[in-house]
C-alpha atoms as a PDB file:
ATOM      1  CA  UNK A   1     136.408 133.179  98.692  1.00  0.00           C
ATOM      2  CA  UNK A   2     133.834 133.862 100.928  1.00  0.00           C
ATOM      3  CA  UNK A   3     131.676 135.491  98.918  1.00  0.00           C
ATOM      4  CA  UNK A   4     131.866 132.419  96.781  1.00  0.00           C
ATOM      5  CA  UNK A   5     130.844 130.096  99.361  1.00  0.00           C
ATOM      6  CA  UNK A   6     127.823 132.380 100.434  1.00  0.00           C
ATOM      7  CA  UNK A   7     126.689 132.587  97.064  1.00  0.00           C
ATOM      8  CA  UNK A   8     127.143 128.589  96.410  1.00  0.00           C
ATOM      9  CA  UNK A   9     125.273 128.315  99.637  1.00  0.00           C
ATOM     10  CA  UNK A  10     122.452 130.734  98.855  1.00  0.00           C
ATOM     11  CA  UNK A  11     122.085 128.862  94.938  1.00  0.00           C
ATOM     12  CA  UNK A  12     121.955 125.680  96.986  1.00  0.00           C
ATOM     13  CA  UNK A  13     119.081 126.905  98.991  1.00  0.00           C
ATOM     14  CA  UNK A  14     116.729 128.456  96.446  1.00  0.00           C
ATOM     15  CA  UNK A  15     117.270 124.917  94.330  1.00  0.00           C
ATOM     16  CA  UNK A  16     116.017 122.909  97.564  1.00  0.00           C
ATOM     17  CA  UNK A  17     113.042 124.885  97.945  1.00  0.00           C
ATOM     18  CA  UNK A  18     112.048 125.683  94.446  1.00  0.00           C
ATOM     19  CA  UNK A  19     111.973 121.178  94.434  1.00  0.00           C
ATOM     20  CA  UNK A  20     110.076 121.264  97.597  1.00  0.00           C
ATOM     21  CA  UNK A  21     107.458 123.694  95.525  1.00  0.00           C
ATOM     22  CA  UNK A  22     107.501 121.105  92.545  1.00  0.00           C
ATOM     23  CA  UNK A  23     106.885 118.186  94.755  1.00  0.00           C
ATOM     24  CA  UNK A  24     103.968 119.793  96.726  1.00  0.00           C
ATOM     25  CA  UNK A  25     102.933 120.903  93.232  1.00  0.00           C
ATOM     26  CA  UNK A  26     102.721 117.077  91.950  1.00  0.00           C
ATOM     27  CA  UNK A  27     100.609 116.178  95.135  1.00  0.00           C
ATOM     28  CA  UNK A  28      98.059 118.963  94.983  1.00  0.00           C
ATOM     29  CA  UNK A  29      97.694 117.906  90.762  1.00  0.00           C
ATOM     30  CA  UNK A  30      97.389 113.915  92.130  1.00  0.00           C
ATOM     31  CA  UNK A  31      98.088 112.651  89.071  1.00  0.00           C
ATOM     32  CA  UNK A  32      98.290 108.713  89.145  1.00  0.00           C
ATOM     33  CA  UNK A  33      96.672 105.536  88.692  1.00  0.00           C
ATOM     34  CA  UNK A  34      96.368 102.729  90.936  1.00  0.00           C
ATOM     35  CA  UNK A  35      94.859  99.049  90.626  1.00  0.00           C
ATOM     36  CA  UNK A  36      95.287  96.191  93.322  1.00  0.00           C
ATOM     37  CA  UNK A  37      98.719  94.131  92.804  1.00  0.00           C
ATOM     38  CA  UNK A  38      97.742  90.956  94.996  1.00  0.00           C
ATOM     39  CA  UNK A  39      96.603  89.860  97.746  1.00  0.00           C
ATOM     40  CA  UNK A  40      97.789  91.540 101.129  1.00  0.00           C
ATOM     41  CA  UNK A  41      98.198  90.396 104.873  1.00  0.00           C
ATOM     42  CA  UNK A  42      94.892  90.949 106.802  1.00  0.00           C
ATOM     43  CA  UNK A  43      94.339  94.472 107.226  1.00  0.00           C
ATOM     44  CA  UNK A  44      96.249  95.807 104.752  1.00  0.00           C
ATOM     45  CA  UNK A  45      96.267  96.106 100.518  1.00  0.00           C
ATOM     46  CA  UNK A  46      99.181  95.702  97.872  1.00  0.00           C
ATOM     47  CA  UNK A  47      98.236  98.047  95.134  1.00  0.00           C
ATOM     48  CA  UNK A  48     100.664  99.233  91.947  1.00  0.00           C
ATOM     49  CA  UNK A  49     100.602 102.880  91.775  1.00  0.00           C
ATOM     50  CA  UNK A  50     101.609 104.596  88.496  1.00  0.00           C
ATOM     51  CA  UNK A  51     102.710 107.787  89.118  1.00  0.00           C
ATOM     52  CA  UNK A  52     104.066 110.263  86.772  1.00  0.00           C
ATOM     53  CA  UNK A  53     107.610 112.137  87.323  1.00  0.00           C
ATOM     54  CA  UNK A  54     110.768 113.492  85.850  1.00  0.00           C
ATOM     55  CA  UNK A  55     112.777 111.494  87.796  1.00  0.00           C
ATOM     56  CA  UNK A  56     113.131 108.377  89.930  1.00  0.00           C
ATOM     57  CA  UNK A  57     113.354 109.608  93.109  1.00  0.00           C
ATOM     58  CA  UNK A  58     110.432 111.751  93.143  1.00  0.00           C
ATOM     59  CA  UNK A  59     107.857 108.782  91.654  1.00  0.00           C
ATOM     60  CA  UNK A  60     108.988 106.390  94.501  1.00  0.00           C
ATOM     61  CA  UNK A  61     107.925 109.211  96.992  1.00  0.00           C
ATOM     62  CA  UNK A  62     105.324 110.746  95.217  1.00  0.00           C
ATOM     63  CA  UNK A  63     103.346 106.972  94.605  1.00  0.00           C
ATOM     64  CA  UNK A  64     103.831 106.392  98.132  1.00  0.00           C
ATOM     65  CA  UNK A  65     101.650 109.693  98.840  1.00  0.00           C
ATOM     66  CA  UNK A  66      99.409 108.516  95.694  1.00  0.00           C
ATOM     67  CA  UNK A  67      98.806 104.918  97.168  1.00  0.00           C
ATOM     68  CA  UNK A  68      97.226 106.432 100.418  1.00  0.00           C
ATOM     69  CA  UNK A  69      95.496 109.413  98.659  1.00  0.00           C
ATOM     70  CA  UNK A  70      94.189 106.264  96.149  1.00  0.00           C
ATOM     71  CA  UNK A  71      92.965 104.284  99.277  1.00  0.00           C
ATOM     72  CA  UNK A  72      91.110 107.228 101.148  1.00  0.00           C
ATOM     73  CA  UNK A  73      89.581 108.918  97.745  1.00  0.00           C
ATOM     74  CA  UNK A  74      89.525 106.499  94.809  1.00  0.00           C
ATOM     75  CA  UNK A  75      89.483 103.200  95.735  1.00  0.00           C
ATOM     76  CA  UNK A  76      90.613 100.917  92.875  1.00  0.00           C
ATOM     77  CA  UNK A  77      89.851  98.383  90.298  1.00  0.00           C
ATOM     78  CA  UNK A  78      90.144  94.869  90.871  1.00  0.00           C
ATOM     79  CA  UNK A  79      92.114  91.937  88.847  1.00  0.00           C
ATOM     80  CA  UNK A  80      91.762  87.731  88.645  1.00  0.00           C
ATOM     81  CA  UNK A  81      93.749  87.887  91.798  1.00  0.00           C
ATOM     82  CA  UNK A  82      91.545  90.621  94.439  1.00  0.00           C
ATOM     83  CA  UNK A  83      88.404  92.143  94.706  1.00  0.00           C
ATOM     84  CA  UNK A  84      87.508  96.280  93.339  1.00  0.00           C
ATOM     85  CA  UNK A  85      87.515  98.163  96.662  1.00  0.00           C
ATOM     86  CA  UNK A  86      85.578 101.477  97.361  1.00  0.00           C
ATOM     87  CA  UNK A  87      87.056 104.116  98.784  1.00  0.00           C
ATOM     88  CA  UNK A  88      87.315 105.081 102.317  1.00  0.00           C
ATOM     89  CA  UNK A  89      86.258 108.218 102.122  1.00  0.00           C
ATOM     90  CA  UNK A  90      82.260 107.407 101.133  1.00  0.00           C
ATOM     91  CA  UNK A  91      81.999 111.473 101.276  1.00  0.00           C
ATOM     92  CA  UNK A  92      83.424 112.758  97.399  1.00  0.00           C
ATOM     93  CA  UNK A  93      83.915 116.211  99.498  1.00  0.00           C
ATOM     94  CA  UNK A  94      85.793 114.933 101.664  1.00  0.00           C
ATOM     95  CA  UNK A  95      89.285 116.276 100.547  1.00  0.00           C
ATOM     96  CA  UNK A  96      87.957 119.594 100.299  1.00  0.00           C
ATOM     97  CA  UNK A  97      86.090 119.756 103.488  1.00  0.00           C
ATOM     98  CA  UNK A  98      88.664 118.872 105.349  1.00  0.00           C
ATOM     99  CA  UNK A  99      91.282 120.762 103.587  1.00  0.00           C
ATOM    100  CA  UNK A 100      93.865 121.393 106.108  1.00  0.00           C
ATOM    101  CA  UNK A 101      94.211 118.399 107.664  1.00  0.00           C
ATOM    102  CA  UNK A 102      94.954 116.700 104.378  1.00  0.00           C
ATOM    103  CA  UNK A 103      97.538 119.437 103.448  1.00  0.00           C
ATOM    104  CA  UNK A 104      99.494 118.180 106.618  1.00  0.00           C
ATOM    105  CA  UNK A 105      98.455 115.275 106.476  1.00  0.00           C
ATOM    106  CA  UNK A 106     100.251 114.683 103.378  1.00  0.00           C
ATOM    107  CA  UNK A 107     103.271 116.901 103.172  1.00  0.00           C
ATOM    108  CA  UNK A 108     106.536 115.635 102.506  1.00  0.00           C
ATOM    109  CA  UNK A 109     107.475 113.035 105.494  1.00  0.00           C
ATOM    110  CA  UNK A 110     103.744 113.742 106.420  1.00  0.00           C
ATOM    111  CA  UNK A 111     101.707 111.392 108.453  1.00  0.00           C
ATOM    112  CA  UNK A 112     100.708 109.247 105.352  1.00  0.00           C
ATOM    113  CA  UNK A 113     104.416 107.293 105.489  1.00  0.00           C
ATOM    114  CA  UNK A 114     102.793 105.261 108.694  1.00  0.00           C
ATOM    115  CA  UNK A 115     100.675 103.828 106.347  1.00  0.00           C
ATOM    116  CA  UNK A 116     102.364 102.892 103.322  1.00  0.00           C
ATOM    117  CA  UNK A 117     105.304 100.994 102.447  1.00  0.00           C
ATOM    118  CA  UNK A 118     107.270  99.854  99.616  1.00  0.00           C
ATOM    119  CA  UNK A 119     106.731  96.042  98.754  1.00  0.00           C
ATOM    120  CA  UNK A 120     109.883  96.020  96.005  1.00  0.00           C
ATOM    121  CA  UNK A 121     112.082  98.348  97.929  1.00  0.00           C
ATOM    122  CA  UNK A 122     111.488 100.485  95.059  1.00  0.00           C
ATOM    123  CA  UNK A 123     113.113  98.173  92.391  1.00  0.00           C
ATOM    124  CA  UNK A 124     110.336  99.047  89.197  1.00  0.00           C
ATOM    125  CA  UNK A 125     109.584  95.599  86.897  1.00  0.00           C
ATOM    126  CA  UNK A 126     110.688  96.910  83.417  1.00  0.00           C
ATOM    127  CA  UNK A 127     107.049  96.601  82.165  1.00  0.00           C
ATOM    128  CA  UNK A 128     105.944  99.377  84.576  1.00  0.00           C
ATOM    129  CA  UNK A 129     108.238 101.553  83.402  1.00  0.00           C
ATOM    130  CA  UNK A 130     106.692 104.000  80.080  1.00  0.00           C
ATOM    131  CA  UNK A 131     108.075 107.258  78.917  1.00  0.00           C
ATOM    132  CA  UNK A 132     105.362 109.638  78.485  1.00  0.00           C
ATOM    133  CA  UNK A 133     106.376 112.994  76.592  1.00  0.00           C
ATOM    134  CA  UNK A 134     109.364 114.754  79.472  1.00  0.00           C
ATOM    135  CA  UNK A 135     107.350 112.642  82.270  1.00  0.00           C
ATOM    136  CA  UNK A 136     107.859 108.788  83.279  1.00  0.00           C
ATOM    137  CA  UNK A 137     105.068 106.835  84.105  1.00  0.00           C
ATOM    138  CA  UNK A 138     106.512 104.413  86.861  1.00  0.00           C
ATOM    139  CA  UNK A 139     104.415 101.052  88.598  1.00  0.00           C
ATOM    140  CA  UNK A 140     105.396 101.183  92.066  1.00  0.00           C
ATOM    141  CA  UNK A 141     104.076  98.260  94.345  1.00  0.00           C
ATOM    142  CA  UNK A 142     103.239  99.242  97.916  1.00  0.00           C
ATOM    143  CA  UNK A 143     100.887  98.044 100.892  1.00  0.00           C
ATOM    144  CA  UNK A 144      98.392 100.362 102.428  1.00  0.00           C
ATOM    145  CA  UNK A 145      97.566  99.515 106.048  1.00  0.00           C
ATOM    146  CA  UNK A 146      93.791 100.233 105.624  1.00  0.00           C
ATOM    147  CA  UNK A 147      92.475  99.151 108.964  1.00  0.00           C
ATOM    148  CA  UNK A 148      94.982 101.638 110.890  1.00  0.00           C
ATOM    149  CA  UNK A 149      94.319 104.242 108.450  1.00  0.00           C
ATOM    150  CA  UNK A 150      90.435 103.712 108.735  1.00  0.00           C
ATOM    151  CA  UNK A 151      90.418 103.826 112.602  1.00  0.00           C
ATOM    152  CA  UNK A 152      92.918 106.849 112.245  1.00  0.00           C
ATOM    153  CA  UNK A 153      90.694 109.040 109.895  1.00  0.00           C
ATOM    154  CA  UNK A 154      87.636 107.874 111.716  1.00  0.00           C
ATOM    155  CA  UNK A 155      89.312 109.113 115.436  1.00  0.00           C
ATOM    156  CA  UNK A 156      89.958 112.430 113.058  1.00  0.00           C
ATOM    157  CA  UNK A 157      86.278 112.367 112.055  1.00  0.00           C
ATOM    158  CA  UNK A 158      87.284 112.565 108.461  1.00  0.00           C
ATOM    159  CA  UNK A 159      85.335 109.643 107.819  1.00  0.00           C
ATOM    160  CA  UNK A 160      82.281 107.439 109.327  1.00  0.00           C
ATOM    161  CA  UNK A 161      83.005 104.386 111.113  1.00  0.00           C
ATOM    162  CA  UNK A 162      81.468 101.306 110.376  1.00  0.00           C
ATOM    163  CA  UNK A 163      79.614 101.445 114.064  1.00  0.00           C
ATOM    164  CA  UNK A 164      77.569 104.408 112.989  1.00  0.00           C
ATOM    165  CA  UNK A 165      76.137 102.921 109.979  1.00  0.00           C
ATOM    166  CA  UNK A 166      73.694 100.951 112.169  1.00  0.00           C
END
């Protein structure tokens, strides 16, 4: 019997951290897209993230990571209801350079969470929902607090601040 239990225990622990190395896998392959949603509250956007994941779970996590990553490094396209916004990150080295500090920075329960929240509390609109070969392709909506993430990566020196341009 205990023998059993050991071994259930030991199968339970190499299936936690062989997900842990999928999810880190998905976030170093940062494969999304994300457009704006709406308008947000001062300081702040509402973008729809489409990530791409086997299951539920993961894409509500992993386009919370995604929404950030979008903000700092991609920016995104506008619609009839906001503006196209530039990244944050005017530098396109900027992940690289600062390498390490991004690996933290967005690990699982990471730093990025104080910026990003769920707008739907994860419920998905049935329109943002496509099934793309094993892999779903889910719309998650979620604000971005850019100002507190700007001032953060600028006190980090990741990026510029606006002061320094003149």
């Amino acid at each position: 019997m205990k023998k059993l239990i050991l071994i259930l225990i030991l199968f339970l622990s190499v299936n936690s951290f062989a997900q842990n190395g999928k999810n880190d896998k998905n976030t170093r392959e940062w494969k999304y897209e994300i457009e704006c949603a709406g308008v947000g509250q001062d300081g702040s956007y509402l973008v729809r993230v489409f990530s791409f994941e086997k299951t539920r779970k993961l894409v509500i996590e992993q386009a919370k990571k995604n929404a950030v990553h979008g903000v700092i490094f991609k920016g995104f396209i506008g619609n009839s209801e906001c503006g196209t916004q530039k990244p944050l990150a005017k530098n396109p080295n900027a992940e690289a350079e600062n390498e390490h500090f991004f690996n933290n920075f967005f690990m699982d329960g990471g730093k990025y969470m104080k910026y990003v929240t769920l707008s739907t509390d994860g419920n998905v609109d049935p329109k943002d929902i496509v099934k793309v070969g094993k892999e779903y392709k889910l719309g998650i909506i979620v604000t971005v607090s850019k100002d507190l993430l700007r001032k953060d990566l600028e006190a980090a020196g990741i990026i510029k601040s606006f002061s320094s341009m003149f």
